[in-house]
PDB file of N, CA and C in Angstrom:
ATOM      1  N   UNK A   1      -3.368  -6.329  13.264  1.00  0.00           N
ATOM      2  CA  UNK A   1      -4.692  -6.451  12.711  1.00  0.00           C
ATOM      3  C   UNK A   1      -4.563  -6.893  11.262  1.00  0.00           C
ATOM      4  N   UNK A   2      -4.984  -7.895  11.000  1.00  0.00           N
ATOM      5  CA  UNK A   2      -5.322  -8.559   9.787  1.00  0.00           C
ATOM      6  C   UNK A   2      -6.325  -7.822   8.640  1.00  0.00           C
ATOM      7  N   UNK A   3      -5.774  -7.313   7.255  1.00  0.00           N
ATOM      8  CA  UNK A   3      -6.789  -6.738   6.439  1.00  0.00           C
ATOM      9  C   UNK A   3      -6.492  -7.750   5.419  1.00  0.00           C
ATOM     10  N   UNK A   4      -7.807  -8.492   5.016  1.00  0.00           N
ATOM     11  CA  UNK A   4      -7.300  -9.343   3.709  1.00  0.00           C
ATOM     12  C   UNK A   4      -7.273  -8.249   2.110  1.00  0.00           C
ATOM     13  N   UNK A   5      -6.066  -8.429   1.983  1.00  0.00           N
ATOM     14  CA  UNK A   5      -5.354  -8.062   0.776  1.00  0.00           C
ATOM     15  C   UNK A   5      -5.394  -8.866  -0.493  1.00  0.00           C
ATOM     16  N   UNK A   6      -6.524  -9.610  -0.324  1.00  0.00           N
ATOM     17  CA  UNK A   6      -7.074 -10.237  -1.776  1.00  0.00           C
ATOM     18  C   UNK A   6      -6.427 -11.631  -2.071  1.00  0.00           C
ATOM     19  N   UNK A   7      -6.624 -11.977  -2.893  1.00  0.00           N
ATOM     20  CA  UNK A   7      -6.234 -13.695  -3.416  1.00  0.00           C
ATOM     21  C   UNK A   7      -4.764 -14.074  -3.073  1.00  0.00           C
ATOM     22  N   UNK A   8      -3.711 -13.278  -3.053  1.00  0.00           N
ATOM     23  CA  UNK A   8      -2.542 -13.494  -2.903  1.00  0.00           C
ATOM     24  C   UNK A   8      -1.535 -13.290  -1.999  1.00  0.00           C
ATOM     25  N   UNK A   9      -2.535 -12.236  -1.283  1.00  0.00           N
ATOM     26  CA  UNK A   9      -1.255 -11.353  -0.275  1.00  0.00           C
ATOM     27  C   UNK A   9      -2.756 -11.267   0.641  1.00  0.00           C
ATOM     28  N   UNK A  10      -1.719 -10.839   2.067  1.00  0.00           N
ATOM     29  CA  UNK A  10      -2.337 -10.033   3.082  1.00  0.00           C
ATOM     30  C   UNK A  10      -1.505  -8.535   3.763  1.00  0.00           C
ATOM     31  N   UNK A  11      -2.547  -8.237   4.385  1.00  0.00           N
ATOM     32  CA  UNK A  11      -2.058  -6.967   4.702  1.00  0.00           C
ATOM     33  C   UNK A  11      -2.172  -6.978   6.285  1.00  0.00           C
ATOM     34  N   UNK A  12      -1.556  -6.210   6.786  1.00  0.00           N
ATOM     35  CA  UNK A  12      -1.299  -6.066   8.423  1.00  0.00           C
ATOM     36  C   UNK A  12      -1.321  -4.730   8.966  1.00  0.00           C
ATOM     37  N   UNK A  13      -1.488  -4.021   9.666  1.00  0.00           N
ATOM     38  CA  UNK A  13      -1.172  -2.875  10.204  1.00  0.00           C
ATOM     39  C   UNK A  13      -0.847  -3.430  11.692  1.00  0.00           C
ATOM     40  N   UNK A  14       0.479  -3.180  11.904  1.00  0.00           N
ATOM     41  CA  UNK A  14       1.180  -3.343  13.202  1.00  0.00           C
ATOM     42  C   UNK A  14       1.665  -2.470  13.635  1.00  0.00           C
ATOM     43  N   UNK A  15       1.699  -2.258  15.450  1.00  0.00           N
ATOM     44  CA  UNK A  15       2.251  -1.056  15.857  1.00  0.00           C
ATOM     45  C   UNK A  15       2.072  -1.153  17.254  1.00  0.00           C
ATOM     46  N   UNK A  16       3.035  -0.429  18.294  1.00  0.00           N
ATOM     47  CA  UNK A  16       3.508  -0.642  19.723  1.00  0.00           C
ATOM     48  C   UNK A  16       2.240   1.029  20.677  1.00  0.00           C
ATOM     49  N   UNK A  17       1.807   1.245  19.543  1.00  0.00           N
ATOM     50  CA  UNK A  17       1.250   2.148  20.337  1.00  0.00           C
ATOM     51  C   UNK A  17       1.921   3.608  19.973  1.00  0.00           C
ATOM     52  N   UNK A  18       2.924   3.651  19.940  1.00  0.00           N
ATOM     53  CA  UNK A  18       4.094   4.793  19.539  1.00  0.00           C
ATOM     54  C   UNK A  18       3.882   4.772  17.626  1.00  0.00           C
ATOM     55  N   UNK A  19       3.971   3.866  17.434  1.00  0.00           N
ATOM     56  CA  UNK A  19       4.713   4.290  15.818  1.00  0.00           C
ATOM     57  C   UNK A  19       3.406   2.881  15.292  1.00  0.00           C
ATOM     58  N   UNK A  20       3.040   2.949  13.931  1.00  0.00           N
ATOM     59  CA  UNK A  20       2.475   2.041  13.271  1.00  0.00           C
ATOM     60  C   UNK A  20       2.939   1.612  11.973  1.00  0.00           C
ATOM     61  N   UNK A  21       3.057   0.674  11.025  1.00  0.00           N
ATOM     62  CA  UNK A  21       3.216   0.394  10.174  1.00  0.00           C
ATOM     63  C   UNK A  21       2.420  -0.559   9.525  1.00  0.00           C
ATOM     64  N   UNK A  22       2.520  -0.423   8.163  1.00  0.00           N
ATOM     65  CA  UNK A  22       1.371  -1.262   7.061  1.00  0.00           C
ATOM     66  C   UNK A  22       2.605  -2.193   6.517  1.00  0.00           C
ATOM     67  N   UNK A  23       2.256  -3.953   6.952  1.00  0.00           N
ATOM     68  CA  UNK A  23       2.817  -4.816   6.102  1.00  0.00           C
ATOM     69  C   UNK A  23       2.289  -5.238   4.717  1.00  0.00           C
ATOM     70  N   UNK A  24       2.557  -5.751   4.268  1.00  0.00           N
ATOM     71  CA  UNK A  24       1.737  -6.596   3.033  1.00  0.00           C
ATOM     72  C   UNK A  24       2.234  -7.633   2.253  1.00  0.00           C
ATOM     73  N   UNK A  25       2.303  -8.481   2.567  1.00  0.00           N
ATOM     74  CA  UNK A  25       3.120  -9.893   2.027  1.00  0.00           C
ATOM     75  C   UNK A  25       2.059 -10.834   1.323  1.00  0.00           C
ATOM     76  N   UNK A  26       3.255 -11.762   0.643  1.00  0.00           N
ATOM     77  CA  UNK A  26       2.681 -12.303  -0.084  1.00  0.00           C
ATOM     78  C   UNK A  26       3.481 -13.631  -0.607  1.00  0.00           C
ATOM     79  N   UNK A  27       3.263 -14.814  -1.001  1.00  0.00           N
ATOM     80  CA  UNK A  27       4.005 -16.018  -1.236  1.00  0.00           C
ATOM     81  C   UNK A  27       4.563 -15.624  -2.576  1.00  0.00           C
ATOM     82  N   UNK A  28       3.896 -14.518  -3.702  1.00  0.00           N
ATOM     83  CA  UNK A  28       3.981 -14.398  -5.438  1.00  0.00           C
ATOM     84  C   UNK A  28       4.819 -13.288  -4.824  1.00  0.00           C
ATOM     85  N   UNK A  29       5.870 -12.741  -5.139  1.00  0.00           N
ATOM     86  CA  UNK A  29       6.985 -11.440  -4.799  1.00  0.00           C
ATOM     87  C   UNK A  29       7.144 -10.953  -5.712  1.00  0.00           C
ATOM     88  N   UNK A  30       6.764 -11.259  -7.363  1.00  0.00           N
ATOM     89  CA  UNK A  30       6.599 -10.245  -8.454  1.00  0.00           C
ATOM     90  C   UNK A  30       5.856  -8.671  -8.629  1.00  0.00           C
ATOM     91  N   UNK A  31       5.138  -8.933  -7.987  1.00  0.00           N
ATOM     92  CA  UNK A  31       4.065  -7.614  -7.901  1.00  0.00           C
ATOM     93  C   UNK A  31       5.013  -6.843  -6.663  1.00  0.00           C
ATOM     94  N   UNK A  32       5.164  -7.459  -6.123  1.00  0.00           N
ATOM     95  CA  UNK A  32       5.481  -6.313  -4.796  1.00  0.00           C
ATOM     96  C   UNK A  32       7.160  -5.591  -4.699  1.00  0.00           C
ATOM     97  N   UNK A  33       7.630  -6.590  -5.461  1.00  0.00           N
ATOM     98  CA  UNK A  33       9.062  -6.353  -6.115  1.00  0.00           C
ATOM     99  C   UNK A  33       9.076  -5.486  -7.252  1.00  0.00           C
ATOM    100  N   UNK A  34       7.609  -5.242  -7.957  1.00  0.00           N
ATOM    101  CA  UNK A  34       8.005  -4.304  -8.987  1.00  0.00           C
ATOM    102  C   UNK A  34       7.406  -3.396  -7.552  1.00  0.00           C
ATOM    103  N   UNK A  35       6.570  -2.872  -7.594  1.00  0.00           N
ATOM    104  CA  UNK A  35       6.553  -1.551  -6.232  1.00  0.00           C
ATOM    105  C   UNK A  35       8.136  -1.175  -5.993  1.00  0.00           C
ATOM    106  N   UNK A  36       8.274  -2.255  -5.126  1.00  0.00           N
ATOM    107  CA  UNK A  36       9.523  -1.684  -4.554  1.00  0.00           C
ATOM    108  C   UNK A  36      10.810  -0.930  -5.827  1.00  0.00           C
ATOM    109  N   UNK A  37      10.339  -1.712  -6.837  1.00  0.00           N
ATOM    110  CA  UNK A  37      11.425  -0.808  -7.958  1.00  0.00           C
ATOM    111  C   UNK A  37      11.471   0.662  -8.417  1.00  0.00           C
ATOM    112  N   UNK A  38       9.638   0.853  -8.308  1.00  0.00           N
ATOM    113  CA  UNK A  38       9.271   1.972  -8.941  1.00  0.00           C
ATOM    114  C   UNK A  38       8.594   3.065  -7.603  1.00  0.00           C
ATOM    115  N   UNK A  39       8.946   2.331  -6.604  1.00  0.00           N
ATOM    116  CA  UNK A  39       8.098   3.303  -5.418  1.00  0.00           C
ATOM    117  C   UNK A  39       8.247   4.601  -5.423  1.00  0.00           C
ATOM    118  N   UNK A  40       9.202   4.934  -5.559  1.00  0.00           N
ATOM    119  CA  UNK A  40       9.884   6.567  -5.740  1.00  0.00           C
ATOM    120  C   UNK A  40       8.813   7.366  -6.370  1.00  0.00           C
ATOM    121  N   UNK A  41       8.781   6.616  -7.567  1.00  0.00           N
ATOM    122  CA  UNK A  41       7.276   7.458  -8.577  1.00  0.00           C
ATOM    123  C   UNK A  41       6.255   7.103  -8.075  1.00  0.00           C
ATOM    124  N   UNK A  42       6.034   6.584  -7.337  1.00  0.00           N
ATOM    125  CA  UNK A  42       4.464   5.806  -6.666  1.00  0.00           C
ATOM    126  C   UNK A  42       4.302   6.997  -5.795  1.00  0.00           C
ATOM    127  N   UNK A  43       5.253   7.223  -4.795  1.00  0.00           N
ATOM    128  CA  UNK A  43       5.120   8.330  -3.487  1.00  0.00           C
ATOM    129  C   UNK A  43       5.181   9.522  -3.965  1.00  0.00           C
ATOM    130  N   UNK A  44       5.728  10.079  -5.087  1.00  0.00           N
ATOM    131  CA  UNK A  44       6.041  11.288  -5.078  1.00  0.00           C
ATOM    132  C   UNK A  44       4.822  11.323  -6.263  1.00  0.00           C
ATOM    133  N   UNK A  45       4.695  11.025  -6.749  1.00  0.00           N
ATOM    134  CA  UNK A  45       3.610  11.316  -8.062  1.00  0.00           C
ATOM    135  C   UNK A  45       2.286  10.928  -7.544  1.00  0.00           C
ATOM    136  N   UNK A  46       2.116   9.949  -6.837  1.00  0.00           N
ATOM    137  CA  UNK A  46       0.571   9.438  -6.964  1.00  0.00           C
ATOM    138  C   UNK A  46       0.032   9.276  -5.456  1.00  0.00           C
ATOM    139  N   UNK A  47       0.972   9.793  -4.523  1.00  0.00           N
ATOM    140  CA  UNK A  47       0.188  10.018  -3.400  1.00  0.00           C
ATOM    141  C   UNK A  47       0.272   8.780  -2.564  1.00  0.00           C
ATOM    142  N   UNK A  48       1.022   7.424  -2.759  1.00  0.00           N
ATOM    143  CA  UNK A  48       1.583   6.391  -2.347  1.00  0.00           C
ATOM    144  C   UNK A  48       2.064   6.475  -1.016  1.00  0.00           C
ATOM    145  N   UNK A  49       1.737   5.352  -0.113  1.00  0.00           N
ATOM    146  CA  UNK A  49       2.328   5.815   1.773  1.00  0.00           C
ATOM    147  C   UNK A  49       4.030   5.091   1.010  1.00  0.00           C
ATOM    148  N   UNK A  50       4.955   5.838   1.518  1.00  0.00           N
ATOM    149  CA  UNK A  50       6.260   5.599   1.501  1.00  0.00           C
ATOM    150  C   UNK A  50       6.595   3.991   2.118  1.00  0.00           C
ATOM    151  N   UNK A  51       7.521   3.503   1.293  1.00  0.00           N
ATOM    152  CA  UNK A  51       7.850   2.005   1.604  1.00  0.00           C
ATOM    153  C   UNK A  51       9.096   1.998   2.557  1.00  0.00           C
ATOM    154  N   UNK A  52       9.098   1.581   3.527  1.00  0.00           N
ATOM    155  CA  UNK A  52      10.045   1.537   5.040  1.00  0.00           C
ATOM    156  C   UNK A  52      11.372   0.553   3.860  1.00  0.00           C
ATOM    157  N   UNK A  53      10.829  -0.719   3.988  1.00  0.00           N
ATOM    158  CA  UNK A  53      11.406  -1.952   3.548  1.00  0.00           C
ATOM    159  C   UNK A  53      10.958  -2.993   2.900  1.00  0.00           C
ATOM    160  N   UNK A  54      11.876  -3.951   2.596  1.00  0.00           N
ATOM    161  CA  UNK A  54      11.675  -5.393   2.500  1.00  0.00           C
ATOM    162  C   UNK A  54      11.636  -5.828   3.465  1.00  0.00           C
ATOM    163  N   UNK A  55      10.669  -7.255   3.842  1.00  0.00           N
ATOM    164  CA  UNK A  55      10.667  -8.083   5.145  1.00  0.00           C
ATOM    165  C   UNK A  55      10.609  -9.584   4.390  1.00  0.00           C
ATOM    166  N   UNK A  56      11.430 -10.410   4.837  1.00  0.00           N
ATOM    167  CA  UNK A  56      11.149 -11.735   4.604  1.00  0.00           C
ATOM    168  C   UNK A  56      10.848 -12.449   6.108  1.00  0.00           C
ATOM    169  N   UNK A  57      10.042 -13.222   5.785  1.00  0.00           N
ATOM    170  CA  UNK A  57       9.527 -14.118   7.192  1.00  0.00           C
ATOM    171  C   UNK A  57      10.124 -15.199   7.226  1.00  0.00           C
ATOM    172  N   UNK A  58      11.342 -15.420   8.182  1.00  0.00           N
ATOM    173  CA  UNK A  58      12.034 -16.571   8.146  1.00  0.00           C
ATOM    174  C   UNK A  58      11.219 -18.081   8.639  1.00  0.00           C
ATOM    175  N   UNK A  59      11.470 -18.581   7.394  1.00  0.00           N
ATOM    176  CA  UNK A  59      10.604 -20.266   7.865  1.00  0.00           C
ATOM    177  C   UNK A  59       9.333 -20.173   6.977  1.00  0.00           C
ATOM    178  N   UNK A  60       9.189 -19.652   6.446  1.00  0.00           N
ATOM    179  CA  UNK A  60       7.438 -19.183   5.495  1.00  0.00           C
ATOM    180  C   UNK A  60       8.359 -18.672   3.706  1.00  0.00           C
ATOM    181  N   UNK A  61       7.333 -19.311   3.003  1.00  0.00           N
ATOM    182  CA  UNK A  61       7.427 -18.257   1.886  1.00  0.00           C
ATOM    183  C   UNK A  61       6.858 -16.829   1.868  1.00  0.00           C
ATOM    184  N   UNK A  62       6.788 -16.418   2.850  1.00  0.00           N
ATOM    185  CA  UNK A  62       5.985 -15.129   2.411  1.00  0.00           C
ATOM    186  C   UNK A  62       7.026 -13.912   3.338  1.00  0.00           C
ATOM    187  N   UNK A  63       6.586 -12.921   1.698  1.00  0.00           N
ATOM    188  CA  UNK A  63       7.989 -11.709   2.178  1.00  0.00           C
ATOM    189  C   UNK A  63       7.000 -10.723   1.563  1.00  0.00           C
ATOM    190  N   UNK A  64       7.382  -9.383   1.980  1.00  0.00           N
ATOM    191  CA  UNK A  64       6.674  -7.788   0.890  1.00  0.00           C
ATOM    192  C   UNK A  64       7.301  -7.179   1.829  1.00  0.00           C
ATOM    193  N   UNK A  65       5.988  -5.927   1.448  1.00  0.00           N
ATOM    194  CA  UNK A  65       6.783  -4.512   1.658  1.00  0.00           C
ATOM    195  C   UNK A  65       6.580  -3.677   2.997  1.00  0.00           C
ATOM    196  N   UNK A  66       7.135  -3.052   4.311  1.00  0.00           N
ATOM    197  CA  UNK A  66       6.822  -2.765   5.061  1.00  0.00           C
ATOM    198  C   UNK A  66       6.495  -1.151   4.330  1.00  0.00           C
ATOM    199  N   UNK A  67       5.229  -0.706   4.862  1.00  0.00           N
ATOM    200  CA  UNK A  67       4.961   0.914   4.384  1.00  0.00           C
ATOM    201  C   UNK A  67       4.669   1.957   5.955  1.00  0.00           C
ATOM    202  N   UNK A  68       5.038   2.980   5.295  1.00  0.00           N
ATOM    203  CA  UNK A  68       4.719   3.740   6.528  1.00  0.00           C
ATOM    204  C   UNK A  68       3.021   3.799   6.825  1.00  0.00           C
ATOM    205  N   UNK A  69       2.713   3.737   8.374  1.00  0.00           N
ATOM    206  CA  UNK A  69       0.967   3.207   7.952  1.00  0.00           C
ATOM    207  C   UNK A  69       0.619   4.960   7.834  1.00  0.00           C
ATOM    208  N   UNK A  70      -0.277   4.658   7.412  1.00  0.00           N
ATOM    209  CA  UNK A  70      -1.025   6.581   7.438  1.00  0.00           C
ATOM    210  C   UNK A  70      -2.135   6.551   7.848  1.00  0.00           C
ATOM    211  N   UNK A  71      -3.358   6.574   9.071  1.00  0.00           N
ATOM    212  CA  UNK A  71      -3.940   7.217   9.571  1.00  0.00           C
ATOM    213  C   UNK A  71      -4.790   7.781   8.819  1.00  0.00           C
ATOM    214  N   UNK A  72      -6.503   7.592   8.443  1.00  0.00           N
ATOM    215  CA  UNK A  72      -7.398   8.440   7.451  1.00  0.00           C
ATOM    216  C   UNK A  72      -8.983   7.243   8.123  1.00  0.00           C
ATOM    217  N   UNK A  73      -9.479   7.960   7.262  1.00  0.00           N
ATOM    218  CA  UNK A  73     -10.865   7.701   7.497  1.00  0.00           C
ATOM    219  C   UNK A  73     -11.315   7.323   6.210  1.00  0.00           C
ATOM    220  N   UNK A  74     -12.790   6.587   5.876  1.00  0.00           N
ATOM    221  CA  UNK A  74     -13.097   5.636   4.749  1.00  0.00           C
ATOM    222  C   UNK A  74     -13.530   6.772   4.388  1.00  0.00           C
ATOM    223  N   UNK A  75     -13.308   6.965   3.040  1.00  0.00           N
ATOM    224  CA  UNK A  75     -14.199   8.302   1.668  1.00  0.00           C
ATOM    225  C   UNK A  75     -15.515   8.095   1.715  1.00  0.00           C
ATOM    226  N   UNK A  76     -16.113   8.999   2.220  1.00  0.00           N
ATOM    227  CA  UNK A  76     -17.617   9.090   2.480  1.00  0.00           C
ATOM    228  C   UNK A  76     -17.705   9.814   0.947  1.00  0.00           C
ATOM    229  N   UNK A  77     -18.282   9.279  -0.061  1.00  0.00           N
ATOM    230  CA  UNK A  77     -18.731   9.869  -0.971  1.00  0.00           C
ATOM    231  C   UNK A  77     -19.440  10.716  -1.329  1.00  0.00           C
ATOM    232  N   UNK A  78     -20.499  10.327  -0.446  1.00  0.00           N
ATOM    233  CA  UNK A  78     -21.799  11.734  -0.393  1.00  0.00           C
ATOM    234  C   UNK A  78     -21.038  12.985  -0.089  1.00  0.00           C
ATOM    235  N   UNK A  79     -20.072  12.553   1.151  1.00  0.00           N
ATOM    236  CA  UNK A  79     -19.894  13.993   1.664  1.00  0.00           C
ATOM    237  C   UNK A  79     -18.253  14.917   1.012  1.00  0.00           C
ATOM    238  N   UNK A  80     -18.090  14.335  -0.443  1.00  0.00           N
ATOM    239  CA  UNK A  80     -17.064  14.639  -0.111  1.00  0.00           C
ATOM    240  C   UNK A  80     -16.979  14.252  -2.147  1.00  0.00           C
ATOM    241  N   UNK A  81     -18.165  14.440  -2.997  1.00  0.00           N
ATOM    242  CA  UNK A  81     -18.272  13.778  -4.040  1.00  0.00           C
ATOM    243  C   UNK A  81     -17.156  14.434  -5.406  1.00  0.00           C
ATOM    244  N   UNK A  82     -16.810  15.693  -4.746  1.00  0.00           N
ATOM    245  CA  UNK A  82     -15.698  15.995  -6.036  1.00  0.00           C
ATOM    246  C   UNK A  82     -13.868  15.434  -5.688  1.00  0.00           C
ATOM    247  N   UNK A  83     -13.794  14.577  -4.669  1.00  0.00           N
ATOM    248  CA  UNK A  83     -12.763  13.399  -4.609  1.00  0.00           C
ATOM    249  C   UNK A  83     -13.081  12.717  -5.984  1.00  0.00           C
ATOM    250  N   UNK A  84     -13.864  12.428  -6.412  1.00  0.00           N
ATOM    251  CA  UNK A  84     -14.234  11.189  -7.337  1.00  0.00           C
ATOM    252  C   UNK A  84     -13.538  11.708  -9.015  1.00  0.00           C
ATOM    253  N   UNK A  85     -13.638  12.638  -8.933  1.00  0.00           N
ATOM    254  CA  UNK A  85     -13.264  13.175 -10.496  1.00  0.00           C
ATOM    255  C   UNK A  85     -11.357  13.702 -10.284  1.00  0.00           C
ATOM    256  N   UNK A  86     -11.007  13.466  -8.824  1.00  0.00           N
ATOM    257  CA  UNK A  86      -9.301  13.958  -9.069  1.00  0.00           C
ATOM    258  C   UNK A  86      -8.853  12.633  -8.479  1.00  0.00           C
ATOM    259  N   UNK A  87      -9.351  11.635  -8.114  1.00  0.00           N
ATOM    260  CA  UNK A  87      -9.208  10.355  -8.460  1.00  0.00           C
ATOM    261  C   UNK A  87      -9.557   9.584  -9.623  1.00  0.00           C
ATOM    262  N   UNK A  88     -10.170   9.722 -10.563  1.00  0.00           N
ATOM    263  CA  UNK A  88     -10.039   9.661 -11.809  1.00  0.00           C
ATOM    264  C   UNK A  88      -8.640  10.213 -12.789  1.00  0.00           C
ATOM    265  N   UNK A  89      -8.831  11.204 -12.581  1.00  0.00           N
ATOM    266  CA  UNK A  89      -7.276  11.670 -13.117  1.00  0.00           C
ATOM    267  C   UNK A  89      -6.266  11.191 -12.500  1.00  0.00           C
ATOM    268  N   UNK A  90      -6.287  10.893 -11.534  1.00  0.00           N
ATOM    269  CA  UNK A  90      -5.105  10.697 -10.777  1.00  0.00           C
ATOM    270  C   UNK A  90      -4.405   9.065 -11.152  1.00  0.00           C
ATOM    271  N   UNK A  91      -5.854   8.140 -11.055  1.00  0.00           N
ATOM    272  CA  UNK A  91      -5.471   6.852 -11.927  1.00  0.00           C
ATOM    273  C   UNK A  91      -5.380   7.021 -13.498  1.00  0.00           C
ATOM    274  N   UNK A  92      -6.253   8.057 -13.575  1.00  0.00           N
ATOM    275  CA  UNK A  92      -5.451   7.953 -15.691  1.00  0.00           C
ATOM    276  C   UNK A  92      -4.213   8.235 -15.800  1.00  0.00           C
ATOM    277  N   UNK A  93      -3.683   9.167 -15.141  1.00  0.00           N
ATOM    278  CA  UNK A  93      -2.217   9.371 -15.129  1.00  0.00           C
ATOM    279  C   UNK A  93      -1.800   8.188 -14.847  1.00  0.00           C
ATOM    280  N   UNK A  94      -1.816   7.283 -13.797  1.00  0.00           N
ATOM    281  CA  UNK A  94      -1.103   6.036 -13.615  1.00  0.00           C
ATOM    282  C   UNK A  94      -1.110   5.247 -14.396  1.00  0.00           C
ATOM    283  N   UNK A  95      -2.590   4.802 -15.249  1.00  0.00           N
ATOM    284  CA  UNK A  95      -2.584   4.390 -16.314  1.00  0.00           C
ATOM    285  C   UNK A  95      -1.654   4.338 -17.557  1.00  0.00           C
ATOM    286  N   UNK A  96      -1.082   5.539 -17.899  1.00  0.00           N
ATOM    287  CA  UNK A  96      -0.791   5.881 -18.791  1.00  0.00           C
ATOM    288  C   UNK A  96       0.872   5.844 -18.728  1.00  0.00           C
ATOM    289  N   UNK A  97       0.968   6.434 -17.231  1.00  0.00           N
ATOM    290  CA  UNK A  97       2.319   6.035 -17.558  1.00  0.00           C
ATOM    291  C   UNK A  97       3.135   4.444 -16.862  1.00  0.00           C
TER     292      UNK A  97
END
């Protein structure tokens, strides 16, 4: 299943039924190459789905990051409105560091 991942990259969620995974590639490999440098602090600090691998697509410019997929439902805001203030903190911290 195809999720467009914005101007540069796309995103994929693939899976056999058993196991799923989140691709996300892209032709620009700067952005996704720093991830992969700093993922460690991404997953353990900020709540980040863990990165499986690198994938390059042989015959294409386009390579990223395989992630473990995770399973959730869209943030209903109404029902659920003090998410909004520990997601705030949660990106100022990222911000900052």
């Amino acid at each position: 299943m195809l999720n467009w991942g914005g101007f540069v990259s796309h995103s994929y969620d693939v899976g056999d039924r058993t196991r799923s995974v989140h691709v996300k590639l892209a032709t620009e490999h700067d952005g996704l190459r720093r991830w992969l440098e700093v993922h460690d602090i991404l997953e353990g600090a900020y709540h980040a789905p863990p990165v499986l691998s690198w994938l390059d697509l042989p015959g294409t410019p386009y390579g990223g990051l395989v992630f473990e997929h995770i399973d959730g439902d869209t943030w209903d805001t109404r029902s659920q409105p003090g998410l909004l203030n520990d997601l705030r903190v949660l990106l100022a911290r990222l911000h900052e560091d």
